[in-house]
PDB file of N, CA and C in Angstrom:
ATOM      1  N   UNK A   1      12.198 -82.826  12.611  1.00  0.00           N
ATOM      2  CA  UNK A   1      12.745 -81.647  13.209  1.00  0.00           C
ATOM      3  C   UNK A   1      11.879 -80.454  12.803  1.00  0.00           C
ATOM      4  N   UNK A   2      11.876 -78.995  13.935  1.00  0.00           N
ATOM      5  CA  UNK A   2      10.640 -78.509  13.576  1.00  0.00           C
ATOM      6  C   UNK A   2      11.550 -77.204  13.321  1.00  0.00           C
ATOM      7  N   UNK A   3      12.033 -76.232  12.150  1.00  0.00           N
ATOM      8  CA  UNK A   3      12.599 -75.123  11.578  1.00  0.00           C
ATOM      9  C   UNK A   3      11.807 -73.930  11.131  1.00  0.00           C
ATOM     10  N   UNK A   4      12.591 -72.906  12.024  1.00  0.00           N
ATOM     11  CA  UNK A   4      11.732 -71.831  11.881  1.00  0.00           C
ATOM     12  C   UNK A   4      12.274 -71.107  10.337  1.00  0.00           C
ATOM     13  N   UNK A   5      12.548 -70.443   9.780  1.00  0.00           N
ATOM     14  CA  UNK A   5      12.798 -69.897   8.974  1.00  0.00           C
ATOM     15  C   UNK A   5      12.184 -68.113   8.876  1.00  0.00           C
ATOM     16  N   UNK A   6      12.762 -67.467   8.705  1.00  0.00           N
ATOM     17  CA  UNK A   6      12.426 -65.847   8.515  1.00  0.00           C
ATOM     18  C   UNK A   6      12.794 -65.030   7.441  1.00  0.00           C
ATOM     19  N   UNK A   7      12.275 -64.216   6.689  1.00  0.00           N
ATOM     20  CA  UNK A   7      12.223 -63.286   5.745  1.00  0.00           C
ATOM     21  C   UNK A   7      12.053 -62.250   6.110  1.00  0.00           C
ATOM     22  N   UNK A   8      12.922 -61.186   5.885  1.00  0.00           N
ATOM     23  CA  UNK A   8      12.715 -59.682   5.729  1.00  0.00           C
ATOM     24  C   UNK A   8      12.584 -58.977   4.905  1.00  0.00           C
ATOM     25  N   UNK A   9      12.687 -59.212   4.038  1.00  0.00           N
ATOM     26  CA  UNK A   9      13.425 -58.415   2.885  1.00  0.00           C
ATOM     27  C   UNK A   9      11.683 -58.034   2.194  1.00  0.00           C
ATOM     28  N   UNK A  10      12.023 -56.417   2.188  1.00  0.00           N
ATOM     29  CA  UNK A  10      10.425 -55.725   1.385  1.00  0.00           C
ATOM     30  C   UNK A  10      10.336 -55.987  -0.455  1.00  0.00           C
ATOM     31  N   UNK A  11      11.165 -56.349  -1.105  1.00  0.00           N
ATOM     32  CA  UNK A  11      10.987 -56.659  -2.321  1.00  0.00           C
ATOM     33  C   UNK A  11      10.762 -57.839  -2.965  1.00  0.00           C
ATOM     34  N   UNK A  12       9.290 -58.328  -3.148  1.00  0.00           N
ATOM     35  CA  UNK A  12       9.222 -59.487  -3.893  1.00  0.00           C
ATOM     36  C   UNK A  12      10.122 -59.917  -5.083  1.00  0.00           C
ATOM     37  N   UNK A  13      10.322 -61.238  -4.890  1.00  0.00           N
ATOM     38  CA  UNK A  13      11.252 -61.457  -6.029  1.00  0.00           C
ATOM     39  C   UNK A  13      12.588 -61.019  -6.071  1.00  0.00           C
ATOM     40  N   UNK A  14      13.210 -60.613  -5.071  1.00  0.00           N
ATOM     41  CA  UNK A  14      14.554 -60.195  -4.693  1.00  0.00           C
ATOM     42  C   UNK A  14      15.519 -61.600  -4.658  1.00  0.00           C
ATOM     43  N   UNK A  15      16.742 -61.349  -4.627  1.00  0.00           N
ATOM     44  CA  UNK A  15      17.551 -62.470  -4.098  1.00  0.00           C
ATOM     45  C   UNK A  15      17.341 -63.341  -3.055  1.00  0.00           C
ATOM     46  N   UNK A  16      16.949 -62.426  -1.567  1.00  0.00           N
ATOM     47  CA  UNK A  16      16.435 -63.333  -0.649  1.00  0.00           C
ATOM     48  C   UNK A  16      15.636 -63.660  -0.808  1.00  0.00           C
ATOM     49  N   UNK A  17      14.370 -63.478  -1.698  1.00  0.00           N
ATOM     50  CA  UNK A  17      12.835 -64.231  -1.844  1.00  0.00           C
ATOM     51  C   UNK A  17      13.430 -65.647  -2.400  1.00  0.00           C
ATOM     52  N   UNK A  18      14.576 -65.712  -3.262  1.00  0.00           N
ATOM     53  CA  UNK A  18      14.850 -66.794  -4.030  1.00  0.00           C
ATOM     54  C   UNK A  18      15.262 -67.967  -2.660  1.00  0.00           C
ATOM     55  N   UNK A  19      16.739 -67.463  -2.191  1.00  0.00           N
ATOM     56  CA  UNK A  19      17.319 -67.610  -1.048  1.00  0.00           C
ATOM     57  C   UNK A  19      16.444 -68.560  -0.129  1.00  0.00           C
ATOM     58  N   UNK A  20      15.338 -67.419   0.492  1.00  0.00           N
ATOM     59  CA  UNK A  20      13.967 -68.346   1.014  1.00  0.00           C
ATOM     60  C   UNK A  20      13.539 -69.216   0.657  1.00  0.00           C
ATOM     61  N   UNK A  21      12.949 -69.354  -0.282  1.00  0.00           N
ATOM     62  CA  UNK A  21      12.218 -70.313  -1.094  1.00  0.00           C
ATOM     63  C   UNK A  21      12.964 -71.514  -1.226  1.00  0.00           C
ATOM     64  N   UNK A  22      14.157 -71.300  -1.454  1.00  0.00           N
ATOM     65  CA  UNK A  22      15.158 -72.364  -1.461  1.00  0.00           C
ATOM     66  C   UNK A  22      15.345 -72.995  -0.924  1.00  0.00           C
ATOM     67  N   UNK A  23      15.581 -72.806   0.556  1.00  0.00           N
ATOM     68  CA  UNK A  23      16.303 -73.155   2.287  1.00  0.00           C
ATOM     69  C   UNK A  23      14.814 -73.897   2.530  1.00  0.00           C
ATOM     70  N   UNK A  24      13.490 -73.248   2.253  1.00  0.00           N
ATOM     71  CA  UNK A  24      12.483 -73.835   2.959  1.00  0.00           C
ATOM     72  C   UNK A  24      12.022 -75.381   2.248  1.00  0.00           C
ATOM     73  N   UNK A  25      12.365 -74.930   0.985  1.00  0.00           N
ATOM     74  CA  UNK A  25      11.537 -76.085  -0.143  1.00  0.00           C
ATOM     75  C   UNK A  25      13.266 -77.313   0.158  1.00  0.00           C
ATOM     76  N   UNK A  26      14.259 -76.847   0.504  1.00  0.00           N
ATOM     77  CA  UNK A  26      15.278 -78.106   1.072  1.00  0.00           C
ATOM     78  C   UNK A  26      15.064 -78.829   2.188  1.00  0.00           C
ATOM     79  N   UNK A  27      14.567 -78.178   3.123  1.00  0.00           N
ATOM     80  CA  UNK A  27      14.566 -78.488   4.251  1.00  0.00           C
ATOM     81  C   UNK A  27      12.978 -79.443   4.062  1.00  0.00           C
ATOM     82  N   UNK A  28      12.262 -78.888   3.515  1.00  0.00           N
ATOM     83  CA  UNK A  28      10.666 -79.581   3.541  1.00  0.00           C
ATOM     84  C   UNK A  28      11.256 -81.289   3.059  1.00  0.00           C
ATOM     85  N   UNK A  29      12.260 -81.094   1.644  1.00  0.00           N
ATOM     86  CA  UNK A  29      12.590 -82.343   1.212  1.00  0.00           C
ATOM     87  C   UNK A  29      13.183 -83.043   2.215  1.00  0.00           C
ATOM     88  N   UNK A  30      13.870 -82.335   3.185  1.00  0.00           N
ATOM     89  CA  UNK A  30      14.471 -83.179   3.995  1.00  0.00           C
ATOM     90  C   UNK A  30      13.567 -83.911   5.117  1.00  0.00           C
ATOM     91  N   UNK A  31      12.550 -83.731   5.154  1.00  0.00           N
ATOM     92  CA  UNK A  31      11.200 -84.077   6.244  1.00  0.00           C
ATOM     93  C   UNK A  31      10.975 -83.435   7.868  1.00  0.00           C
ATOM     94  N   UNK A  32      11.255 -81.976   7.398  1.00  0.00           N
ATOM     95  CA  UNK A  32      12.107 -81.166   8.140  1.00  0.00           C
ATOM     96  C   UNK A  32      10.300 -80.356   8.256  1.00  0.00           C
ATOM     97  N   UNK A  33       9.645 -80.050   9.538  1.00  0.00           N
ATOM     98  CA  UNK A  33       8.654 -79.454   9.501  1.00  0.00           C
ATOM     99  C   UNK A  33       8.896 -78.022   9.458  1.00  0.00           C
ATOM    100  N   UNK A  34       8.678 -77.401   8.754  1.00  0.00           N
ATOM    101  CA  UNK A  34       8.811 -75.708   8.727  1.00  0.00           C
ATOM    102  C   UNK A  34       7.759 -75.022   8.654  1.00  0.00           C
ATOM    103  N   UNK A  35       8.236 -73.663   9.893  1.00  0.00           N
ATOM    104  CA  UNK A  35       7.512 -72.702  10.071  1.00  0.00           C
ATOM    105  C   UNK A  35       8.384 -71.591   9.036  1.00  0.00           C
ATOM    106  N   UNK A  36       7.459 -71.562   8.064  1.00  0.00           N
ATOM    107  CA  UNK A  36       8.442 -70.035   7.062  1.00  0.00           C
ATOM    108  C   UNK A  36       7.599 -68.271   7.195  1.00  0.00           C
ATOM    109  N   UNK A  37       8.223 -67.613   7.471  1.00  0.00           N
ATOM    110  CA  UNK A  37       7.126 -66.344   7.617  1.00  0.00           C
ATOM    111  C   UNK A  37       8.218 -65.739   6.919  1.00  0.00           C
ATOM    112  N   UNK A  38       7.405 -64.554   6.182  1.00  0.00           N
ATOM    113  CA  UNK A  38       7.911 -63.421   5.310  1.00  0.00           C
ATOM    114  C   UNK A  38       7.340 -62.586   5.702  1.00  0.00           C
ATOM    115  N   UNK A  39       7.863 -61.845   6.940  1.00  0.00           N
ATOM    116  CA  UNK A  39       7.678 -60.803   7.734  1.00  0.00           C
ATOM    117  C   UNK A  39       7.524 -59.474   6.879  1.00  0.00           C
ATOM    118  N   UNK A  40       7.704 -58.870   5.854  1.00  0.00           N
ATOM    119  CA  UNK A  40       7.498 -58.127   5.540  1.00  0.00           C
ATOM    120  C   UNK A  40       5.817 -58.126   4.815  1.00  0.00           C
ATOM    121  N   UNK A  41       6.031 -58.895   4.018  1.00  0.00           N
ATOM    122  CA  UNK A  41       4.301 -59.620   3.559  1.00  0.00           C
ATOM    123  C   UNK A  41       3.047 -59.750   4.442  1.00  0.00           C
ATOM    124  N   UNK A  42       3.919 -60.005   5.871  1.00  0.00           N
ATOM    125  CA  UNK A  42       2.922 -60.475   7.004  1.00  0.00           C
ATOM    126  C   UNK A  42       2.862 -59.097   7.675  1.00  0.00           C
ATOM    127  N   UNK A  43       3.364 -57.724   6.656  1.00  0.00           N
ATOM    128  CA  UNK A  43       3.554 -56.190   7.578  1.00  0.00           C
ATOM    129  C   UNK A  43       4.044 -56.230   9.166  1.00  0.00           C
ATOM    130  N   UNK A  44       5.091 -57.138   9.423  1.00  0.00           N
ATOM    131  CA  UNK A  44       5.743 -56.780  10.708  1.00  0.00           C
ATOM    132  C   UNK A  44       6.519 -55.825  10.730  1.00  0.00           C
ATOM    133  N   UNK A  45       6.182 -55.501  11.792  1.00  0.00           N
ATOM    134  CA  UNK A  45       6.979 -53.464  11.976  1.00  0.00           C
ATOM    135  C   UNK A  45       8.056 -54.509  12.869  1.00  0.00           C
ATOM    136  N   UNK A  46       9.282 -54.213  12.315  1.00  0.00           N
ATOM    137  CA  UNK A  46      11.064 -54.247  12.242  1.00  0.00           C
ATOM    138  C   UNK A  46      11.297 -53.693  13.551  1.00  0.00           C
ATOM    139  N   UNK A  47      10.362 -53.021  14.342  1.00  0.00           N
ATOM    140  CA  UNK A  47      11.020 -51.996  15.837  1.00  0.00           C
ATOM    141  C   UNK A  47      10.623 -52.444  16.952  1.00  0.00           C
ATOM    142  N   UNK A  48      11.657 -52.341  17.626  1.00  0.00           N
ATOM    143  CA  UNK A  48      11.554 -53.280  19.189  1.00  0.00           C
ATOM    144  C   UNK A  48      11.929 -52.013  20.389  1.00  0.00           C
ATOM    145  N   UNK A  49      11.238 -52.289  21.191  1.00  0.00           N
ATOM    146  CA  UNK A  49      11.616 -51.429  22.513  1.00  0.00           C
ATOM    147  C   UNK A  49      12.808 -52.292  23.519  1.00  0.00           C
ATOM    148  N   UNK A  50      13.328 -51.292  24.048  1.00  0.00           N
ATOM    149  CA  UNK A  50      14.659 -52.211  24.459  1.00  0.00           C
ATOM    150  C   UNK A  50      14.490 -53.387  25.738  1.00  0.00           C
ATOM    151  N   UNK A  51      13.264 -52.997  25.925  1.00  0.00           N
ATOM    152  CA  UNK A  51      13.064 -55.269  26.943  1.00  0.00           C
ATOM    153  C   UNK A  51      12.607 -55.916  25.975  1.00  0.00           C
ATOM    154  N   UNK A  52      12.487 -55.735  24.661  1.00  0.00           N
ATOM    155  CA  UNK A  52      12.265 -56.595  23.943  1.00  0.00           C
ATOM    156  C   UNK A  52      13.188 -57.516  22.890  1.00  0.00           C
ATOM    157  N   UNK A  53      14.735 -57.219  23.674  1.00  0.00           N
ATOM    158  CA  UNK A  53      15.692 -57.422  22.700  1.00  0.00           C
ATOM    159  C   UNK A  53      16.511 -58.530  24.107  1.00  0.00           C
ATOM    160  N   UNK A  54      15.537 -58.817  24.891  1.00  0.00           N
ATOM    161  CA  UNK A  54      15.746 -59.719  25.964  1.00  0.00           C
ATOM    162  C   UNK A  54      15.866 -61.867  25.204  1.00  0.00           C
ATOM    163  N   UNK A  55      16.115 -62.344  26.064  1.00  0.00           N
ATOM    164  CA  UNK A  55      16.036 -63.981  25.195  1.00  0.00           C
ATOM    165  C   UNK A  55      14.628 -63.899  25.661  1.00  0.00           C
ATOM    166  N   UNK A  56      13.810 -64.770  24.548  1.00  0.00           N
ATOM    167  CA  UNK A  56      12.680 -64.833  24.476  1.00  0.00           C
ATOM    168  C   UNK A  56      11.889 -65.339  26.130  1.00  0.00           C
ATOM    169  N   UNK A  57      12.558 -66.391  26.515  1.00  0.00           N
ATOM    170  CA  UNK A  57      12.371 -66.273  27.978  1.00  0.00           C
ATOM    171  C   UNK A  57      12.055 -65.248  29.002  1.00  0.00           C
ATOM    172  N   UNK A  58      12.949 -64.257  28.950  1.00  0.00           N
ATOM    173  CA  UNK A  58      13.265 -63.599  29.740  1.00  0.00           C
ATOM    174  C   UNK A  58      12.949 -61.982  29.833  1.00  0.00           C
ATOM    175  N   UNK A  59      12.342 -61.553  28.192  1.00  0.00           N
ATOM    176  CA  UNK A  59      11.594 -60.461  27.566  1.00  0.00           C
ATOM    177  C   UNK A  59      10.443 -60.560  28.139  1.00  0.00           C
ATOM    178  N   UNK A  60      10.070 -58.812  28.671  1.00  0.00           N
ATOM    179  CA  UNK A  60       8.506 -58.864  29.137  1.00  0.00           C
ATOM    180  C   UNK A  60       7.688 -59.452  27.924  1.00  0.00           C
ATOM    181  N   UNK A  61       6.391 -59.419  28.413  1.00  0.00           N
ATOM    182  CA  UNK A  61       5.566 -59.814  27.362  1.00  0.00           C
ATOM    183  C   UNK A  61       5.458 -58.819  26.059  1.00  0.00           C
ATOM    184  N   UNK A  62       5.012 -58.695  25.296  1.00  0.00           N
ATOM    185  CA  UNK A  62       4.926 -58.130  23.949  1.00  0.00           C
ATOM    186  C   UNK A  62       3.355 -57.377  24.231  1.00  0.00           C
ATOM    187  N   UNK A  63       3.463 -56.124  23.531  1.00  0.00           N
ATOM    188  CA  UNK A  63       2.146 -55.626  23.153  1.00  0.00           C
ATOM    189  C   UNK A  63       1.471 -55.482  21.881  1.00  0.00           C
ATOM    190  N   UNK A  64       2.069 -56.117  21.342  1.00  0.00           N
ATOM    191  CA  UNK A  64       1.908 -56.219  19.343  1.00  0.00           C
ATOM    192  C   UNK A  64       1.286 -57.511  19.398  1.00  0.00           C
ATOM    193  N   UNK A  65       0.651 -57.898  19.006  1.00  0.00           N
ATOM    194  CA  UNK A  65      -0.221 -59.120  18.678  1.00  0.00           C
ATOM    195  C   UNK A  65       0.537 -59.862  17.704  1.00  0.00           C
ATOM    196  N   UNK A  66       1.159 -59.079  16.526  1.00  0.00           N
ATOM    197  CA  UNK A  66       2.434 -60.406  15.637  1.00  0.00           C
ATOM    198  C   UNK A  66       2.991 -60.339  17.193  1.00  0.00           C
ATOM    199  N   UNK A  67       4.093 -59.850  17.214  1.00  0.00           N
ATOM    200  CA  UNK A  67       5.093 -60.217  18.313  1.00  0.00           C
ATOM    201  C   UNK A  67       4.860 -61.363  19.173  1.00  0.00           C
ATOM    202  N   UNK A  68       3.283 -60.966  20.023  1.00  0.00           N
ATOM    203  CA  UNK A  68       3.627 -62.070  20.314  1.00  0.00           C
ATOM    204  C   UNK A  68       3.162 -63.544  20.552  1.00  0.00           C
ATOM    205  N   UNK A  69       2.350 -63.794  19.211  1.00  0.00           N
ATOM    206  CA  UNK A  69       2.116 -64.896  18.148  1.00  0.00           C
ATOM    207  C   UNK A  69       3.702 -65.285  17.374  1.00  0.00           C
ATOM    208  N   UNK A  70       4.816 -64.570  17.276  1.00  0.00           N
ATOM    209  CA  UNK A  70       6.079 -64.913  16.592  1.00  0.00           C
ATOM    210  C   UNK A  70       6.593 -65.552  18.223  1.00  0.00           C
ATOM    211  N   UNK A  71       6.403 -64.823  19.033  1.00  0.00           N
ATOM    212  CA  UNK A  71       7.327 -65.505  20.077  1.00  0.00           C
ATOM    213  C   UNK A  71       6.805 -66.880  20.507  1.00  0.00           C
ATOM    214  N   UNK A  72       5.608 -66.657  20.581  1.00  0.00           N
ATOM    215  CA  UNK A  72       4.898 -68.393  20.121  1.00  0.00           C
ATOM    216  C   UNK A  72       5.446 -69.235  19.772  1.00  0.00           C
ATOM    217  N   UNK A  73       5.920 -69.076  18.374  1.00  0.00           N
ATOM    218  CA  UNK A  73       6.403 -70.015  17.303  1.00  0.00           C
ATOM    219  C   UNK A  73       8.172 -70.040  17.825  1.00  0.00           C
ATOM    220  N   UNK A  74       8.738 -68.929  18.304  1.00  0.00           N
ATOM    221  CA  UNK A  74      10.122 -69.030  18.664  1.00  0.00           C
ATOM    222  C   UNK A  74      10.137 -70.345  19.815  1.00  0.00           C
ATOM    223  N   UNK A  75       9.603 -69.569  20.719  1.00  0.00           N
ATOM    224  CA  UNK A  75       9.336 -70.327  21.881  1.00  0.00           C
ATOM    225  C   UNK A  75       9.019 -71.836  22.222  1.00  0.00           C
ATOM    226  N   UNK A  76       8.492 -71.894  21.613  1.00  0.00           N
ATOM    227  CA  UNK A  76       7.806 -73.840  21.010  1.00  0.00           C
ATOM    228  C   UNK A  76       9.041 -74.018  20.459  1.00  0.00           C
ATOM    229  N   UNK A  77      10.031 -74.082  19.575  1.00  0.00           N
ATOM    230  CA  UNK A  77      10.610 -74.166  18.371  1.00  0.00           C
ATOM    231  C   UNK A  77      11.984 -74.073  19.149  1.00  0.00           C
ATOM    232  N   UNK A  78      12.565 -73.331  20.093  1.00  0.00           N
ATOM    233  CA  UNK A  78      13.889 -73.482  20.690  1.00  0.00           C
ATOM    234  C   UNK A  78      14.199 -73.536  22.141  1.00  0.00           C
ATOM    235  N   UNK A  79      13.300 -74.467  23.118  1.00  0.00           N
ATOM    236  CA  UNK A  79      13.233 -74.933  24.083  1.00  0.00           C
ATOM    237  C   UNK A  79      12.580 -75.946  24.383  1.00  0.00           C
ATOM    238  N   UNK A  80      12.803 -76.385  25.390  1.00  0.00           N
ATOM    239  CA  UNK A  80      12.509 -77.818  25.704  1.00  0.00           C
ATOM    240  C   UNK A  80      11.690 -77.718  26.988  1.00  0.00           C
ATOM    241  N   UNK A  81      11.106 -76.397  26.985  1.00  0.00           N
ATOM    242  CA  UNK A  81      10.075 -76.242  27.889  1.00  0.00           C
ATOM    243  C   UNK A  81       9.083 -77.750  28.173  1.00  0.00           C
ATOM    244  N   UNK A  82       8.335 -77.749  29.356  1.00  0.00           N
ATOM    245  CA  UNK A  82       6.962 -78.791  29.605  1.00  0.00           C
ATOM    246  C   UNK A  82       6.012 -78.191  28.432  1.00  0.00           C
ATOM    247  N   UNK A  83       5.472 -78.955  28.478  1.00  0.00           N
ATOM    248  CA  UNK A  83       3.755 -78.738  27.461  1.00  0.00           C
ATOM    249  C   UNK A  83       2.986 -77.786  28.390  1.00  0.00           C
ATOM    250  N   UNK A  84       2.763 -77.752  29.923  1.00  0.00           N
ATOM    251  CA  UNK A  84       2.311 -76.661  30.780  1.00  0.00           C
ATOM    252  C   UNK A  84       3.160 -75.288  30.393  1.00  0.00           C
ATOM    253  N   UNK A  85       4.274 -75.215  30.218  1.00  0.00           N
ATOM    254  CA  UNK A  85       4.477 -74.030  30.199  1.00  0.00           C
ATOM    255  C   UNK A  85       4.692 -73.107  28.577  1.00  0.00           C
ATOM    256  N   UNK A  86       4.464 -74.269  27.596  1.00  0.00           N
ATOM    257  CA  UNK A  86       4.124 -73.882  26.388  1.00  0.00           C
ATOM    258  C   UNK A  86       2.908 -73.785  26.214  1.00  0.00           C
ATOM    259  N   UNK A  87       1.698 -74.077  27.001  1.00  0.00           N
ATOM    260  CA  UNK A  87       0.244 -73.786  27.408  1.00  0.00           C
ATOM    261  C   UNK A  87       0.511 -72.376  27.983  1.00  0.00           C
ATOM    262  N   UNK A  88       0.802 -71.908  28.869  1.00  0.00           N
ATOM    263  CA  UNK A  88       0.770 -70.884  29.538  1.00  0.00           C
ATOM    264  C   UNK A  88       1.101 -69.582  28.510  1.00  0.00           C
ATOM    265  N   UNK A  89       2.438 -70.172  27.756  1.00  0.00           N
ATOM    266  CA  UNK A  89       2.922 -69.412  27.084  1.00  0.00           C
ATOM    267  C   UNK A  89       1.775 -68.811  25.694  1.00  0.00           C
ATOM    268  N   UNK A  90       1.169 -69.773  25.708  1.00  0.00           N
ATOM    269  CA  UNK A  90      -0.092 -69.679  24.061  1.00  0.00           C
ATOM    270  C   UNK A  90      -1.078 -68.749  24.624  1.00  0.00           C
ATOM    271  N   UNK A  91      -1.335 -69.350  25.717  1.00  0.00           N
ATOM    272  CA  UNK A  91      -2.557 -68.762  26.084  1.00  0.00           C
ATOM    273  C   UNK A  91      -2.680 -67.191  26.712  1.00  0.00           C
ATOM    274  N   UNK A  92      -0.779 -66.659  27.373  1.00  0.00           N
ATOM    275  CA  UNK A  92      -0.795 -65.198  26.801  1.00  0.00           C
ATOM    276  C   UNK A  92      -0.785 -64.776  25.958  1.00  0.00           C
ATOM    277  N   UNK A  93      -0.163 -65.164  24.810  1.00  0.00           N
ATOM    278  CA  UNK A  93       0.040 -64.217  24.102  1.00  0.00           C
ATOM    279  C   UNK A  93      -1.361 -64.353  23.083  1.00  0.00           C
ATOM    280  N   UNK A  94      -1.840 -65.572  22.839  1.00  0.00           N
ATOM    281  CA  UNK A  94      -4.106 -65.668  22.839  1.00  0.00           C
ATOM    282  C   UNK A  94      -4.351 -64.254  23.435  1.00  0.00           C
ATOM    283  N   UNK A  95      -4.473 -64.169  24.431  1.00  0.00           N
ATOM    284  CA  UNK A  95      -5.295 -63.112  25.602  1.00  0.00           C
ATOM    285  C   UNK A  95      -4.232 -61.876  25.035  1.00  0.00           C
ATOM    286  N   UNK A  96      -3.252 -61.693  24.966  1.00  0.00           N
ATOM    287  CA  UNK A  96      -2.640 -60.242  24.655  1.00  0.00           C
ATOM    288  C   UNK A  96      -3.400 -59.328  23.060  1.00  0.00           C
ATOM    289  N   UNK A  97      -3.464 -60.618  22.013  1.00  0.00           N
ATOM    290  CA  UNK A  97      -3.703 -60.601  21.040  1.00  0.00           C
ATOM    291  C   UNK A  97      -5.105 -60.171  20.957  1.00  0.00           C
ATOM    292  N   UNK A  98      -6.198 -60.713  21.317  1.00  0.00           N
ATOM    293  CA  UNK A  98      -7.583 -60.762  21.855  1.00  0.00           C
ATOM    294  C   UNK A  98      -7.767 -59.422  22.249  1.00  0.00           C
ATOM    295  N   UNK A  99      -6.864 -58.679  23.169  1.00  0.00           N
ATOM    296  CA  UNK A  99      -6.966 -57.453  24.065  1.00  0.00           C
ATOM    297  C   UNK A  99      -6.446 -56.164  22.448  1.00  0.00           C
ATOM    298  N   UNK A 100      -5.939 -56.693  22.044  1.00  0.00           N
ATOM    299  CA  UNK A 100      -4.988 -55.797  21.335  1.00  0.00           C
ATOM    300  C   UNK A 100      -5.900 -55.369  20.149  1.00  0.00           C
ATOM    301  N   UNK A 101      -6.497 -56.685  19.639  1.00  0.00           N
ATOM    302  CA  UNK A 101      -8.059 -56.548  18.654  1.00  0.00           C
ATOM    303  C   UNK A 101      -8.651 -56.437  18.611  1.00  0.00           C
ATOM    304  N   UNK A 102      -9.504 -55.946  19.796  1.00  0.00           N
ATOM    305  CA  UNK A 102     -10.810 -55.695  20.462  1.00  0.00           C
ATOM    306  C   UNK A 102     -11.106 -54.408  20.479  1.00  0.00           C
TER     307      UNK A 102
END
C-alpha cells in the first residue's frame, strides 16, 4: 500500500516531529510504501488561492512548482486514474515546474 503522510509543524523536535516519525517508521514496518514530506523543512508556503482549494482533480493547475510536484504525489496516491493520465498529469506539472525555474 502506497501512504502519503504530511508535516507542518515549523519546530524541529516538537510533538508532531515525534508524532511523524512515529506513524511513518509504523507504517514502513508494516510494508506500507511511504511518501513522508515535512513541508515546513521542504519551505512550503501554507497559502492557497481559492481554485486551489478545489479536489485535486478538479483544481486549475498550480503555479508553484512544490504545489505542483505535491499534487503529483496526491494524485498518483488517491486515484485509480490510467497510467496515461498519471503521464499527462507528471508531465504538467514537469513543464510547469521547468517554466517556473527558468
Amino acid at each position: 500500500m502506497r501512504v502519503g503522510v504530511y508535516l507542518a509543524h515549523p519546530r524541529p523536535g516538537s510533538f508532531h516531529h515525534a508524532l511523524f516519525d512515529a506513524v511513518v517508521e509504523e507504517l514502513r514496518g508494516r510494508g506500507c510504501q511511504v511518501v513522508a514530506h515535512d513541508l515546513c523543512a521542504e519551505e512550503f508556503r501554507p497559502s492557497l488561492a481559492a481554485e486551489e482549494t478545489e479536489t485535486v482533480r478538479s483544481a486549475s493547475r498550480a503555479h508553484d512548482a512544490q504545489v505542483a510536484l505535491h499534487r503529483v504525489v496526491v494524485f498518483r496516491t488517491v486515484t485509480d486514474s490510467t497510467d496515461g493520465e498519471r503521464a499527462a498529469w507528471l508531465a504538467e506539472a514537469r513543464r510547469q515546474a521547468t517554466a517556473l525555474l527558468a
